[in-house]
Protein backbone atom coordinates (compact mmCIF):
# COMPACT_ATOMS: atom_id res chain seq x y z
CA UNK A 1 10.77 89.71 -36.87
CA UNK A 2 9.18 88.55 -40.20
CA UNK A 3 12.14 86.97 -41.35
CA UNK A 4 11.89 84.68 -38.34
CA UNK A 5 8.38 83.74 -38.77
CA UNK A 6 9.09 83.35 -42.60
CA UNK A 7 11.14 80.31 -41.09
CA UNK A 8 8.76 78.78 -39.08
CA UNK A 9 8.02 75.04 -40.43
CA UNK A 10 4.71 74.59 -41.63
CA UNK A 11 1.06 73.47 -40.45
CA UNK A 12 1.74 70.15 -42.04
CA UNK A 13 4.74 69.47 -39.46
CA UNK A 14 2.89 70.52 -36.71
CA UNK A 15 0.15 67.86 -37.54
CA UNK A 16 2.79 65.32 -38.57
CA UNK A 17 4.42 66.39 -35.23
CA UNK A 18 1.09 65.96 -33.58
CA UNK A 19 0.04 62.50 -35.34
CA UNK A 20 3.49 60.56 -34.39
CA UNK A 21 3.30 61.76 -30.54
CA UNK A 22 -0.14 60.09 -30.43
CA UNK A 23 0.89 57.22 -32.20
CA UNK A 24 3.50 56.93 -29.47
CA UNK A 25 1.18 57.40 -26.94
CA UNK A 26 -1.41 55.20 -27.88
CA UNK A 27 1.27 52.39 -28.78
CA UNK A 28 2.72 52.78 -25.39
CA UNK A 29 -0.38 52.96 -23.29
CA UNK A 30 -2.20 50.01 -25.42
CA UNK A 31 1.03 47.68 -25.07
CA UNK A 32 0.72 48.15 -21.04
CA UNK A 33 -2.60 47.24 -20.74
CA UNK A 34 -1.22 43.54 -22.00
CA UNK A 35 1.09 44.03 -18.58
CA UNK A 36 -0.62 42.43 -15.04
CA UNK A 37 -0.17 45.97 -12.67
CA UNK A 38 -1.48 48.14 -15.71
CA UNK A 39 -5.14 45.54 -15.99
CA UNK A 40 -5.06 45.76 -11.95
CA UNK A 41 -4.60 49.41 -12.27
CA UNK A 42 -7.27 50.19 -14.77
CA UNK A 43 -9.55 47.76 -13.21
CA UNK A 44 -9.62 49.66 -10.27
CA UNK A 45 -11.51 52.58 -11.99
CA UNK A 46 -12.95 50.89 -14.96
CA UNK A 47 -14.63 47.67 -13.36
CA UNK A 48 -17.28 49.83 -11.94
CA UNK A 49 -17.39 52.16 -15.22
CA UNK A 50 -20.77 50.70 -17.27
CA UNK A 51 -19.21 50.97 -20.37
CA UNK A 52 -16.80 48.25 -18.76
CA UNK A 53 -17.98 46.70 -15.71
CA UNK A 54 -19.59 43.56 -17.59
CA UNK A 55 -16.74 42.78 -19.44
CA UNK A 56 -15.41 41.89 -15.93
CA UNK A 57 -17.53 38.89 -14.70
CA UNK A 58 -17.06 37.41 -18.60
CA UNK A 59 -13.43 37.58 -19.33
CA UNK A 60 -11.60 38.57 -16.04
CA UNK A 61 -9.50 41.80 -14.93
CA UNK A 62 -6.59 40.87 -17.53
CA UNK A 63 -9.24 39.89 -20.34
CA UNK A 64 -11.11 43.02 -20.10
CA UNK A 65 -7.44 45.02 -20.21
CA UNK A 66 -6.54 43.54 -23.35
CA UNK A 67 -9.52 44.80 -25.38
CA UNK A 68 -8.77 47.98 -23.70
CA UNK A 69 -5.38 47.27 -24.86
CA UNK A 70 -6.58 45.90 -28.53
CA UNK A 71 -9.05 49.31 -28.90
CA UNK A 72 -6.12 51.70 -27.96
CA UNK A 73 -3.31 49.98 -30.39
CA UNK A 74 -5.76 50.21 -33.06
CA UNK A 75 -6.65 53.43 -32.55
CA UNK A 76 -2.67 54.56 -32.85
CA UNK A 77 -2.43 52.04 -35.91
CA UNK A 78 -5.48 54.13 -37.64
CA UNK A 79 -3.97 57.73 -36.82
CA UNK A 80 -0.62 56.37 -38.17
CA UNK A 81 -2.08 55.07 -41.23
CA UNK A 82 -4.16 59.28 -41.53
CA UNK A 83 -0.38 60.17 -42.83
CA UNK A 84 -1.43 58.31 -45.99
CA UNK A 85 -5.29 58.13 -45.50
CA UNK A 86 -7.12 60.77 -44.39
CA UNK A 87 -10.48 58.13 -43.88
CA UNK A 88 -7.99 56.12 -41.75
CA UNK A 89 -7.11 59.32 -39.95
CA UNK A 90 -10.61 60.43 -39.63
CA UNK A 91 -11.72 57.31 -37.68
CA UNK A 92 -8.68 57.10 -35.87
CA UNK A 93 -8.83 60.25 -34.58
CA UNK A 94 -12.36 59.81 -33.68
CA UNK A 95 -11.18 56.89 -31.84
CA UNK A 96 -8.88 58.91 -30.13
CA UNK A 97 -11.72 61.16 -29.23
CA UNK A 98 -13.45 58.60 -27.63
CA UNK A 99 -10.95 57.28 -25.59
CA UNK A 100 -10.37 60.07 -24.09
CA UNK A 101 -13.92 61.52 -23.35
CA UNK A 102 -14.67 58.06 -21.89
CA UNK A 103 -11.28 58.48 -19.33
CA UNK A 104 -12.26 61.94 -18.64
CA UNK A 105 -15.84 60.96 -17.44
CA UNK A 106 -14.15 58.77 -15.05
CA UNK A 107 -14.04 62.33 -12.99
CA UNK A 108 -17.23 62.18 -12.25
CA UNK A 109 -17.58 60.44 -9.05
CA UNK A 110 -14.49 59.97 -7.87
CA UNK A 111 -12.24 62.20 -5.11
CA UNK A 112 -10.41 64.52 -7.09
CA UNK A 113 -8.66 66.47 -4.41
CA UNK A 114 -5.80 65.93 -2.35
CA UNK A 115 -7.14 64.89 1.05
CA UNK A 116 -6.66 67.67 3.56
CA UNK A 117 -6.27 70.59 0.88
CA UNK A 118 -8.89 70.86 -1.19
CA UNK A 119 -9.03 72.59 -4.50
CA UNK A 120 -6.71 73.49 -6.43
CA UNK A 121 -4.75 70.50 -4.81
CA UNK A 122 -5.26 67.56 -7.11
CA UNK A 123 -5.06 64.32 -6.08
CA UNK A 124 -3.49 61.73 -8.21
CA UNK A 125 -6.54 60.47 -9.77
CA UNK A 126 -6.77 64.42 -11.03
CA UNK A 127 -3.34 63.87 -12.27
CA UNK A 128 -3.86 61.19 -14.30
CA UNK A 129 -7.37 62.02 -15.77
CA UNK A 130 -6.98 65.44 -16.21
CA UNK A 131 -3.93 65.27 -18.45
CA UNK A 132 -6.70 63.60 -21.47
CA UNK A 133 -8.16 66.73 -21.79
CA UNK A 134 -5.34 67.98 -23.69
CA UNK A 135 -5.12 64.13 -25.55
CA UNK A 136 -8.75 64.89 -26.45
CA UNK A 137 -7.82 68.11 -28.22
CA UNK A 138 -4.77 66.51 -30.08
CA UNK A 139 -7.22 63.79 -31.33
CA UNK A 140 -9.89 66.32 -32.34
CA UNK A 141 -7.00 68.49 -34.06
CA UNK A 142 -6.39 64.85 -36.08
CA UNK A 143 -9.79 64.80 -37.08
CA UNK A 144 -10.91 67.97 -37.86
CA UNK A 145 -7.37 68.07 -40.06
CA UNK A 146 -8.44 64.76 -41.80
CA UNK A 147 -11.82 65.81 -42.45
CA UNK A 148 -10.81 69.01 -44.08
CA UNK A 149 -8.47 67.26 -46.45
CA UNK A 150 -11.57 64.77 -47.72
CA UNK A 151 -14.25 67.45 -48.33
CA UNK A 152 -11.59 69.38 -49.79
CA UNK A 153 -11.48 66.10 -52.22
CA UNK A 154 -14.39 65.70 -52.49
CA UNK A 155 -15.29 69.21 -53.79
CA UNK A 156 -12.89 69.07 -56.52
C-alpha cells in the first residue's frame, strides 16, 4: 500500500491541476457573457442584484454582461499568471472568491426548489448556483496556496 502512495504526484500538481481548470472555467464563462442569450440570461438574476442593477439603466443588458464578462476573464488571466506570480495568484484567486460568493448570494431570495417537491428537489436555479460553492473553495485553495508561498518569502 505504501508503495502506491509513494507514487502519488505531488501537492504542486494538484494545485497546478486546480489553477488550469479555473482558468478554463473562468475563460469559458467570461467569453459567454460577450454572447446575446448568456447577457439575457444573467440579466435575468443580476438586473435586480444591487451590486448590478444600476449598471442596467446606464449601459444596457449586453453592456452590463461584458464587464461581467471583462471581471471574470481577468480574474482567469490573474490565476493563470499565480503559476509564475504568487501576488498575481493571490488577487486572482481572491477574485475568484468574490465571484463566486457574489453568485452564491443570488440564493437568497429566489425559489430554490423544484415546484411540487420540495426539498431536497432542486430546481434549476439550485443547479446552477449551488455548483459555486465548490468554485469558491477551488479559488480559496488558490489563495490560501499563493499566500503561503509569499510569507514563506518573505520570512526568509
Amino acid at each position: 500500500m505504501l508503495k502506491i502512495l509513494d507514487k502519488l504526484p505531488s501537492q504542486t500538481f494538484a494545485i497546478g491541476a486546480l489553477r488550469w481548470s479555473m482558468v478554463f472555467i473562468f475563460a469559458l464563462f467570461g467569453i459567454a457573457k460577450f454572447a446575446a442569450y448568456e447577457a439575457e440570461g444573467v440579466a435575468d438574476i443580476a438586473m435586480h442584484y444591487p451590486l448590478f442593477s444600476w449598471m442596467y439603466p446606464l449601459i444596457g443588458v449586453q453592456g452590463t454582461s461584458n464587464v461581467i464578462g471583462t471581471i471574470e476573464l481577468a480574474t482567469g488571466a490573474l490565476i493563470a499568471l499565480g503559476a509564475w506570480s504568487h501576488r498575481a495568484g493571490l488577487i486572482g484567486g481572491l477574485m475568484g472568491m468574490s465571484t463566486f460568493l457574489v453568485t452564491l448570494s443570488f440564493s437568497f431570495g429566489v425559489p430554490l426548489w423544484e415546484e411540487g417537491y420540495g426539498f431536497p428537489f432542486m430546481g434549476s436555479t439550485a443547479q446552477f448556483l449551488f455548483k459555486d460553492a465548490v468554485l469558491l473553495a477551488a479559488c480559496l485553495t488558490l489563495a490560501l496556496h499563493a499566500g503561503h508561498a509569499l510569507r514563506a518569502r518573505a520570512t526568509v
